[in-house]
Every structure is written in C-alpha cells, then in structure tokens.
N, C-alpha and C. Protein backbone atom coordinates (compact mmCIF):
# COMPACT_ATOMS: atom_id res chain seq x y z
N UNK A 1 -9.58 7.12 19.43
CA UNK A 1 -10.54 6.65 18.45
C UNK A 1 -9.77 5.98 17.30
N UNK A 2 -10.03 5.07 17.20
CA UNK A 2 -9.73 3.80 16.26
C UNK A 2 -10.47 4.53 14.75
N UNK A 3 -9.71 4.53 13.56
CA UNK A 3 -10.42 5.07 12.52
C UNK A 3 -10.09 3.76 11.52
N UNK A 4 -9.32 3.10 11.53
CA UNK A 4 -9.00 1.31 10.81
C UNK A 4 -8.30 0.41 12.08
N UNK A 5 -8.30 -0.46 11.03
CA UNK A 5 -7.57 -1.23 12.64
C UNK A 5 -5.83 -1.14 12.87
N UNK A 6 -5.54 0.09 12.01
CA UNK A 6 -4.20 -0.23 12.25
C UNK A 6 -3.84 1.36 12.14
N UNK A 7 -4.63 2.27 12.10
CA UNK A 7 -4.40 3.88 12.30
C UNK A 7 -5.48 4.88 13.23
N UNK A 8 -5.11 5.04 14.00
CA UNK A 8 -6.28 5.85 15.00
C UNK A 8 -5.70 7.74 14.60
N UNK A 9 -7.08 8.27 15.12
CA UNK A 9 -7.54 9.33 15.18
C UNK A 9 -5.84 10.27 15.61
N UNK A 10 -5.62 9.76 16.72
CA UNK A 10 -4.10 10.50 17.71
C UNK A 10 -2.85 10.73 16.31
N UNK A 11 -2.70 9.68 15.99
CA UNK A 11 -1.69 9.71 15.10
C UNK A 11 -1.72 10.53 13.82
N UNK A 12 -3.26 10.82 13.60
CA UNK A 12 -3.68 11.51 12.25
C UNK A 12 -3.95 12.79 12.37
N UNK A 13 -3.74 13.26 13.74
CA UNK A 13 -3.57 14.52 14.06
C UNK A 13 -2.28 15.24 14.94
N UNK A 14 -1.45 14.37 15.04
CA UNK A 14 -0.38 14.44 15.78
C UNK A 14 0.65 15.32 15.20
N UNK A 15 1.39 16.06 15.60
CA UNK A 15 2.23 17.11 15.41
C UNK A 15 3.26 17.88 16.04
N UNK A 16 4.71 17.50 15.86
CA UNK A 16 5.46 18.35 16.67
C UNK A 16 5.50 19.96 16.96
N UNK A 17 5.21 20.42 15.75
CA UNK A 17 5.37 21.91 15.42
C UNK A 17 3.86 22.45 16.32
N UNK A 18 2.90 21.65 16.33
CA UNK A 18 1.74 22.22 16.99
C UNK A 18 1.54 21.75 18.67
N UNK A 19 2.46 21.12 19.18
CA UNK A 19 3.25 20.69 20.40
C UNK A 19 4.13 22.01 20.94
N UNK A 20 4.50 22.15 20.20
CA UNK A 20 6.27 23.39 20.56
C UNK A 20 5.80 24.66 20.38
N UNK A 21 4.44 24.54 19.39
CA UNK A 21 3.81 25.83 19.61
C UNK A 21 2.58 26.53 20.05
N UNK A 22 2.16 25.29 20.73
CA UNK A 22 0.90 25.33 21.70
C UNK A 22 -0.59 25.87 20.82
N UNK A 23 -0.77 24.78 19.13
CA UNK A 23 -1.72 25.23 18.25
C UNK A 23 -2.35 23.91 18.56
N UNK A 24 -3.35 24.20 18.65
CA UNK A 24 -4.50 23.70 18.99
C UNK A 24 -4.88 22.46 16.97
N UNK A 25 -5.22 21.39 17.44
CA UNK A 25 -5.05 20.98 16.12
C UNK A 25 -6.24 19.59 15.88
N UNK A 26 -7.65 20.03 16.44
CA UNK A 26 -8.88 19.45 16.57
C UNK A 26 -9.59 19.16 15.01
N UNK A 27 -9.76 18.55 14.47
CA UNK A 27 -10.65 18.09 13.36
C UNK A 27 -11.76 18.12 13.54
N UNK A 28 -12.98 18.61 12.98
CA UNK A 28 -14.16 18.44 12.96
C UNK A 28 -15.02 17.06 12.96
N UNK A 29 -15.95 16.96 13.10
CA UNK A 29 -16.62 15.91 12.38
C UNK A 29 -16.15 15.62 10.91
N UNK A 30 -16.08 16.12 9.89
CA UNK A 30 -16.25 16.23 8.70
C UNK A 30 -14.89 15.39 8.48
N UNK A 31 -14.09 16.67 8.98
CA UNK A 31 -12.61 16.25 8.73
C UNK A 31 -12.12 14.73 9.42
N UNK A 32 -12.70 14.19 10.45
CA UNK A 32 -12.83 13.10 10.92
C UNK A 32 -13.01 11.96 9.99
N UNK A 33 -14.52 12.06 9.34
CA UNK A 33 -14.70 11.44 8.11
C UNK A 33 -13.97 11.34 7.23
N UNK A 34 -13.00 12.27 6.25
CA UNK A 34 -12.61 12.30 5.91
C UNK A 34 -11.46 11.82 5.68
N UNK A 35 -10.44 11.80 6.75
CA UNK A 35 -9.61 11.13 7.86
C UNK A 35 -9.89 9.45 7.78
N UNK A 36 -11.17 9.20 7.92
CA UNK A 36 -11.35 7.51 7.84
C UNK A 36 -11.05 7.20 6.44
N UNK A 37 -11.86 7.92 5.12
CA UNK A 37 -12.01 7.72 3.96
C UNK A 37 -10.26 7.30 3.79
N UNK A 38 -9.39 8.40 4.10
CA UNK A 38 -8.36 7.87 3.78
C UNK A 38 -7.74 7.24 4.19
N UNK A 39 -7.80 6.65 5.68
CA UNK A 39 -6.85 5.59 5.82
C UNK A 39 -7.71 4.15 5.42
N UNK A 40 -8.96 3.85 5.43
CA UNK A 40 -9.94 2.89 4.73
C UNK A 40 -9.07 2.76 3.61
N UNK A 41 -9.05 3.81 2.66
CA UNK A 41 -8.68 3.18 0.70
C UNK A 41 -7.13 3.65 0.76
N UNK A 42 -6.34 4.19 1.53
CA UNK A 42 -5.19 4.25 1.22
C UNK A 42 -4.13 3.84 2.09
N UNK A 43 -4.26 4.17 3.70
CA UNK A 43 -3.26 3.31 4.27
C UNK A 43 -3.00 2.48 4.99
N UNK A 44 -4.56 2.22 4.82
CA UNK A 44 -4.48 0.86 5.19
C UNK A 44 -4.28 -0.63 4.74
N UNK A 45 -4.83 -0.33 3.16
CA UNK A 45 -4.07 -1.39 2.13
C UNK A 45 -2.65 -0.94 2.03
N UNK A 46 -2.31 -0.28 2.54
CA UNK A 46 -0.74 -0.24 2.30
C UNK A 46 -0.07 -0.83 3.49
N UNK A 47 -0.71 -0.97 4.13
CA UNK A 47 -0.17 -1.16 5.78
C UNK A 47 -0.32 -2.55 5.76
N UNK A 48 -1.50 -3.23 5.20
CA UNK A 48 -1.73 -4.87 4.73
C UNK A 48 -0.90 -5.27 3.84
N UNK A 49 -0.44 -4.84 3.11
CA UNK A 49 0.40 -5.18 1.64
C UNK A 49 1.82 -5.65 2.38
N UNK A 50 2.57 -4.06 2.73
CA UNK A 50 3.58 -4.75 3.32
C UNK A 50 3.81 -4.91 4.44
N UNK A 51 2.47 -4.98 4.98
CA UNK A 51 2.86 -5.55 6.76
C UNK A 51 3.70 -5.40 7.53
N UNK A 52 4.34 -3.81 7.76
CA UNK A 52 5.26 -3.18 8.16
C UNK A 52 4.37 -1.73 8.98
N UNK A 53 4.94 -1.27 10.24
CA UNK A 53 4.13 0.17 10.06
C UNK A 53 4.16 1.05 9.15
N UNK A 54 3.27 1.72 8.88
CA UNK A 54 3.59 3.08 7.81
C UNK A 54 3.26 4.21 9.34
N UNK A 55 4.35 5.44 9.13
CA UNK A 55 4.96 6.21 9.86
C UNK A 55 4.69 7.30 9.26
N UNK A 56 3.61 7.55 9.90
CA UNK A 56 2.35 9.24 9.39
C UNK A 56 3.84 10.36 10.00
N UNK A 57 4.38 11.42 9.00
CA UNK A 57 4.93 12.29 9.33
C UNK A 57 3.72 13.71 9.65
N UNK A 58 2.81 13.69 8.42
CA UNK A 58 1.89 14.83 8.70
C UNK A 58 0.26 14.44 8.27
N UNK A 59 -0.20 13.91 8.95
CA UNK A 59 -2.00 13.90 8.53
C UNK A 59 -2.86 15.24 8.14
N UNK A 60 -3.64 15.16 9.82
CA UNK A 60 -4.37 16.54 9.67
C UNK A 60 -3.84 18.01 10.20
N UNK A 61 -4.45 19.05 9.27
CA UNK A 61 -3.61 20.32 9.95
C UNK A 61 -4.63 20.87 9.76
N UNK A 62 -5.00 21.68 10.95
CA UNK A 62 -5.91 22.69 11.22
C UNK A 62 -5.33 23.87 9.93
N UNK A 63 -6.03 25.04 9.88
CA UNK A 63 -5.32 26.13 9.08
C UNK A 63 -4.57 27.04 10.01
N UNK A 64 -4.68 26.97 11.42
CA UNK A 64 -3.74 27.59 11.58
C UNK A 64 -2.20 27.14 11.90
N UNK A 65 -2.45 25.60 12.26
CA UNK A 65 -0.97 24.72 11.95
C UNK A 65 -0.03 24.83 11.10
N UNK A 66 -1.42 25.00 9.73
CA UNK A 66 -1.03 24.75 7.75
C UNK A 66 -0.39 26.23 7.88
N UNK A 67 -0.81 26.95 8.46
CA UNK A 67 0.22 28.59 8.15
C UNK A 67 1.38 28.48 9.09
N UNK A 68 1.15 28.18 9.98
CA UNK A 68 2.61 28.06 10.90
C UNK A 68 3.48 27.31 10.28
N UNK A 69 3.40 26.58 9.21
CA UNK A 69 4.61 25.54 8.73
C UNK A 69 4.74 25.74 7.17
N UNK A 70 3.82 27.24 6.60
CA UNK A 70 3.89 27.72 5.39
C UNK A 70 3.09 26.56 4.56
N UNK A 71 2.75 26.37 4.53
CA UNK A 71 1.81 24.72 3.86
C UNK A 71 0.78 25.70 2.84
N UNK A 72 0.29 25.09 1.84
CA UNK A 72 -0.07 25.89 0.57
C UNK A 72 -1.37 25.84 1.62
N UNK A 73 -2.05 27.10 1.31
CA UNK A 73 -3.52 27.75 1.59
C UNK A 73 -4.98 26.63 1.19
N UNK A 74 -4.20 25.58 -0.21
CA UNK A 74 -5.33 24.84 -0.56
C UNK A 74 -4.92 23.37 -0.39
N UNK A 75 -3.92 23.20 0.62
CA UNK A 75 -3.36 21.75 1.26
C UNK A 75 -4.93 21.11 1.47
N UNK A 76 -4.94 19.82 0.98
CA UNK A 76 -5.94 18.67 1.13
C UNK A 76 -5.68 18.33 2.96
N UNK A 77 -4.46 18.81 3.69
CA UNK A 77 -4.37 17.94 4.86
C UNK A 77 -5.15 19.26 5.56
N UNK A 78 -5.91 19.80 5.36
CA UNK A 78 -6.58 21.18 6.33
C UNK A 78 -8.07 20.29 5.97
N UNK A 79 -8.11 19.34 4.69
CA UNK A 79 -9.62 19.12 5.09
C UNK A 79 -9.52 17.52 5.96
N UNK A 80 -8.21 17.00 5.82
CA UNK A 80 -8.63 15.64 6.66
C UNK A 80 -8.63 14.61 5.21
N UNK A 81 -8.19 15.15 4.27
CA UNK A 81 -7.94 14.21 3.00
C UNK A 81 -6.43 13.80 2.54
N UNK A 82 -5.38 13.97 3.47
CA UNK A 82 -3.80 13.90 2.78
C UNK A 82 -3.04 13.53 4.17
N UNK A 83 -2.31 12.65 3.46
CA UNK A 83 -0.93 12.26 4.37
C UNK A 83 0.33 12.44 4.14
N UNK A 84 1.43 12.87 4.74
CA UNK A 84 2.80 11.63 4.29
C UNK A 84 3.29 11.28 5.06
N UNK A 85 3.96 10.20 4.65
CA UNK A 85 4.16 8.94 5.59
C UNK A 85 5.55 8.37 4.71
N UNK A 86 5.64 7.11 4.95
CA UNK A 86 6.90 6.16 5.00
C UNK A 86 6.73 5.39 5.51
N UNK A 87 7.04 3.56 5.06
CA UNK A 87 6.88 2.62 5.24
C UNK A 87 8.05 2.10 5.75
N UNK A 88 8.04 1.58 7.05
CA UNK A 88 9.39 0.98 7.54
C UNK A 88 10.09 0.55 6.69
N UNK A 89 11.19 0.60 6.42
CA UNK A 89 12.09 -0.07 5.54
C UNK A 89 11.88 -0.35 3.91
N UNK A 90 11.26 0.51 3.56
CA UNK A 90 10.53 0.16 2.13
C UNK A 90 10.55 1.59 1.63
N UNK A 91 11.27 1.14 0.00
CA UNK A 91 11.57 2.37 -0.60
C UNK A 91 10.04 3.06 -1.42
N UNK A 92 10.62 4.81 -1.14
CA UNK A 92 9.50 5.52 -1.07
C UNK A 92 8.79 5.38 -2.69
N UNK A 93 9.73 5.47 -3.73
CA UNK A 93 9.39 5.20 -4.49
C UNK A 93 8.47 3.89 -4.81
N UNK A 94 9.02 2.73 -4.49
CA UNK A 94 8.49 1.39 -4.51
C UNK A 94 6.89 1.46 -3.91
N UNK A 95 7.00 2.10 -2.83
CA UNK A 95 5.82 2.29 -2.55
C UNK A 95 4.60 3.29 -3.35
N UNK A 96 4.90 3.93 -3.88
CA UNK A 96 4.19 4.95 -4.54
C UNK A 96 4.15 4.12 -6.31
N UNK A 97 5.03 2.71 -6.80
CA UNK A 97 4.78 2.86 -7.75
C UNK A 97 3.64 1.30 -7.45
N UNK A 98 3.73 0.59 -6.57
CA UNK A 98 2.34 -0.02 -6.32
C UNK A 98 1.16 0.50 -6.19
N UNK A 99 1.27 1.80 -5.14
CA UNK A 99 0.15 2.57 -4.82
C UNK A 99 -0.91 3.01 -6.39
N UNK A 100 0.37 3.26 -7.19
CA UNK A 100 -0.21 3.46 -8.48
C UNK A 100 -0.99 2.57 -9.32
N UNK A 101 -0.09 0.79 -8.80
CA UNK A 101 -0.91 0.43 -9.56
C UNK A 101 -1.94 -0.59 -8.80
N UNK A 102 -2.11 0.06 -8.10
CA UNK A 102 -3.24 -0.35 -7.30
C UNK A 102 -4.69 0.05 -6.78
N UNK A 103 -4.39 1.40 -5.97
CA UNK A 103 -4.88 1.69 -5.50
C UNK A 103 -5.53 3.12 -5.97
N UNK A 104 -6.97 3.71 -5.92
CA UNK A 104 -7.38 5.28 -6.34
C UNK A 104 -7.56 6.31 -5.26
N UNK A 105 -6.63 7.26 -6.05
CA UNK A 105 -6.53 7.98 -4.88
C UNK A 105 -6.21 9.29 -5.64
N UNK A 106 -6.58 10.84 -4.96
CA UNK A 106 -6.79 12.16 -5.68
C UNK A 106 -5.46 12.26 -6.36
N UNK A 107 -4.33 12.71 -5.45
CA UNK A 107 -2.95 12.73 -5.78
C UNK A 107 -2.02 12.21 -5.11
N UNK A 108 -0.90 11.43 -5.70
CA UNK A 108 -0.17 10.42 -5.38
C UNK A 108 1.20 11.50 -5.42
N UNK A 109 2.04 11.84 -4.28
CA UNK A 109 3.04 12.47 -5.12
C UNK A 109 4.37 11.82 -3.75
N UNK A 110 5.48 12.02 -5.36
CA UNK A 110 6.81 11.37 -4.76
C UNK A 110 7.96 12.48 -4.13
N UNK A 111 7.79 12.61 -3.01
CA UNK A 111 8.33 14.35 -2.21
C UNK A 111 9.76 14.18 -1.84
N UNK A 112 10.35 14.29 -3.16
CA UNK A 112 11.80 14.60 -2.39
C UNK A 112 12.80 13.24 -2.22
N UNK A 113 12.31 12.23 -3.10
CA UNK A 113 13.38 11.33 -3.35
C UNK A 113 13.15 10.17 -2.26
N UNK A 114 13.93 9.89 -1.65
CA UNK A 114 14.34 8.62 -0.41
C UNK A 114 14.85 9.23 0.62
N UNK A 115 14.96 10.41 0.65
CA UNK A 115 15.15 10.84 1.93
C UNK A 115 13.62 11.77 2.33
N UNK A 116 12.95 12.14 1.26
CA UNK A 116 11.82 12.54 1.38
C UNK A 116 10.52 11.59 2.43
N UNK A 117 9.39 11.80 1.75
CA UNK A 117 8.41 10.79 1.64
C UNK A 117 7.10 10.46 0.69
N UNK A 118 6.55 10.19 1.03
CA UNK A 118 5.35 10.04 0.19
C UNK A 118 3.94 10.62 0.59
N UNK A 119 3.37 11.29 -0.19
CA UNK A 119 2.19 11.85 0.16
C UNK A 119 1.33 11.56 -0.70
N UNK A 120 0.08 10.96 0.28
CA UNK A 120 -1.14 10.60 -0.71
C UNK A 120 -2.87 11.42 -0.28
N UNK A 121 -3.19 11.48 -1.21
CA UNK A 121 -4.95 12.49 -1.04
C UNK A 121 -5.55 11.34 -1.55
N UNK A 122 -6.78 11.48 -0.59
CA UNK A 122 -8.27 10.80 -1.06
C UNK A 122 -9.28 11.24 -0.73
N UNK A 123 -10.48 11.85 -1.75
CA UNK A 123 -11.11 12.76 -1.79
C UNK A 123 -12.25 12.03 -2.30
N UNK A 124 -13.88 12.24 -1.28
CA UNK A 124 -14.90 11.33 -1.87
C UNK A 124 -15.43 12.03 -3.29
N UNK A 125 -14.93 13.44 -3.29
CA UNK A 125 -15.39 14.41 -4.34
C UNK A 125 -14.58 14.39 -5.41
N UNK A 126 -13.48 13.67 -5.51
CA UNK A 126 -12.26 14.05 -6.56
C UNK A 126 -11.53 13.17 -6.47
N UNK A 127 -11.33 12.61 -8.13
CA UNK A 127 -10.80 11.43 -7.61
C UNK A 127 -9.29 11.02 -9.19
N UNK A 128 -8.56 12.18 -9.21
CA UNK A 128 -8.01 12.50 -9.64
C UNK A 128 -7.05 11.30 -10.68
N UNK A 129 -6.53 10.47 -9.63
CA UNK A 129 -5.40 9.89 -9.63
C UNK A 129 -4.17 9.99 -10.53
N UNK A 130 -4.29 11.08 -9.89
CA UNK A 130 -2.76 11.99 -10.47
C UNK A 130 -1.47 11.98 -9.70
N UNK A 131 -0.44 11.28 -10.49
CA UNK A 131 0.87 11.40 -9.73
C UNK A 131 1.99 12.62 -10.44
N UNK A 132 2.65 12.57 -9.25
CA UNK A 132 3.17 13.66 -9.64
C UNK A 132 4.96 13.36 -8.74
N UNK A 133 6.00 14.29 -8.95
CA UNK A 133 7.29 14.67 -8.28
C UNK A 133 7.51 15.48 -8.16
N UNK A 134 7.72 15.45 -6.88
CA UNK A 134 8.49 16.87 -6.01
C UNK A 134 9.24 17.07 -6.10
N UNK A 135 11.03 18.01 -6.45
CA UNK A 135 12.10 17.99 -6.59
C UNK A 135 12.19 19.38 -5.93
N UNK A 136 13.21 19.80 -5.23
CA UNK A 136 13.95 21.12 -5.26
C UNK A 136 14.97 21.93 -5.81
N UNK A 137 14.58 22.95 -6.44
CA UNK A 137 15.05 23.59 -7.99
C UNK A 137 15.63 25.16 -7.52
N UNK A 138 16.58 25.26 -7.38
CA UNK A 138 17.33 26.46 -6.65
C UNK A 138 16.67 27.32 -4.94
N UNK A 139 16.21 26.26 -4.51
CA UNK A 139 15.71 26.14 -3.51
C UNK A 139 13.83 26.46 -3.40
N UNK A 140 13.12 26.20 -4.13
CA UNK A 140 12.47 25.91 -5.08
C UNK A 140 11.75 25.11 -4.58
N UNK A 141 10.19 24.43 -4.41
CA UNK A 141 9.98 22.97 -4.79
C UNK A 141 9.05 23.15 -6.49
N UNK A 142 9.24 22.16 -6.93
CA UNK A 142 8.68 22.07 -8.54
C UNK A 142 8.65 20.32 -8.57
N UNK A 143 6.87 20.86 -8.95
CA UNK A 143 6.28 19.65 -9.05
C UNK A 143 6.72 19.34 -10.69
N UNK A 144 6.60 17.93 -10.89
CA UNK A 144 6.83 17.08 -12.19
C UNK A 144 5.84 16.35 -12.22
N UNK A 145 5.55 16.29 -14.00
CA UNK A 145 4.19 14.97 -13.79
C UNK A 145 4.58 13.70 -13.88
N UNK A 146 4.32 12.29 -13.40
CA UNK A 146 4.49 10.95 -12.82
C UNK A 146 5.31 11.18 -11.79
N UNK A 147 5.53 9.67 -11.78
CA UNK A 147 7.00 9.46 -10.80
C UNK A 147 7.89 9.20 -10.95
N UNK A 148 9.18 9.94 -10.84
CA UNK A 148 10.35 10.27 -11.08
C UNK A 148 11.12 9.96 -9.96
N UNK A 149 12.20 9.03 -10.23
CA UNK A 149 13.41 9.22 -8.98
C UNK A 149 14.39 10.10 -9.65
C-alpha cells in the first residue's frame, strides 16, 4: 500500500529487531492514517526538496516492538505519528534546519549529531513545532531545546 508516492505502508512498518524477534508489527486503521498524515506534510516534502531517498530507520512500532527496544511508553511512533530517517547524502542537521523553516510538524528533534538521525512527529491533534537535541550525557540521552550540533 502506497501511502505518498514516494513512501509505502512496508517501509513504515519495517523492522529488523521485530524480524529477529518474530513481533508481530501490524498498524491499525488509525495508525495507518496517521502514518499517511505524516509522510503527506513531512516526508514527503522532504523527499521533493532534495530529491534524494530519505531512509526510514524506524516508523511504526507496535507497543510491544516499542518495549522490546526500551522506546519511551509515550513514543508518538506506537501511534503511527513519528519517524527517523536520513537523507542520502545530506547533513542531518541541514535537514532538520529547513524542516524548521519550512515545514509544521509536533516535534522536530536532532538525535545524536551526524552519525545519529533525525526524527520528526506529526500529529492532527498537536501541533507543537518544537525542536529539540538529543545528546548523550554519561551515557544518558538529554534532550536540549532547538537545534544544536
């Protein structure tokens, strides 16, 4: 199932860890919807912009995926509203500081530098557009407010 013309359903639920560990990782209807909302307003103008693939590391996660990989209890990617990804050849930052000034979206956050990636929420209920940085702080993650390299 085609959800834009340049991100389908497979990819937005796709998962190694739920592969290797035989978790079942089905989206609802809802979460489906939801799923469109965001690649519609977020990666898919990103995917037009720089006309490169963007390379979904984690879309949707069932809750029992989101506990197998320790993922916070109130992760946006359990409802079908959050990604991260990486744009072929295009720095993560760079991308997140267009996204900013472009595009609305719940939370924009910069995870972990250039070797990290980028994670974005879009929520028809919340519409935040809050950025934020991820860093790791004695092994730690600690969020920062904007974006920070």
């Amino acid at each position: 199932m085609q959800l834009t013309s340049n991100f389908s359903l497979a990819e937005m639920v796709r998962s190694q860890t739920a592969l290797r560990k035989g978790i079942p990782n089905n989206p609802t209807a809802s979460e489906i919807a939801a799923l469109r909302l965001l690649c519609e307003n977020v990666l898919q103008p990103v995917r037009e912009h720089y006309g490169v693939p963007v390379n979904i590391s984690s879309g949707y996660r069932g809750p029992r995926l989101n506990r197998s990989i320790g993922g916070s209890t109130t992760s946006q990617h359990c409802q079908g509203e959050a990604a991260d990804f990486t744009v072929a050849g295009k720095s993560n930052f760079e991308v997140c500081r267009w996204m900013e000034r472009r595009l609305n979206y719940d939370q924009l956050i910069y995870e972990f530098g250039e070797p990290g990636w980028v994670h974005c929420s879009f929520s028809a209920n919340r519409m935040r557009n809050m950025e934020l940085s991820a860093t790791r702080n004695s092994g730690r993650v600690q969020y920062l407010p904007g974006l920070k390299r």
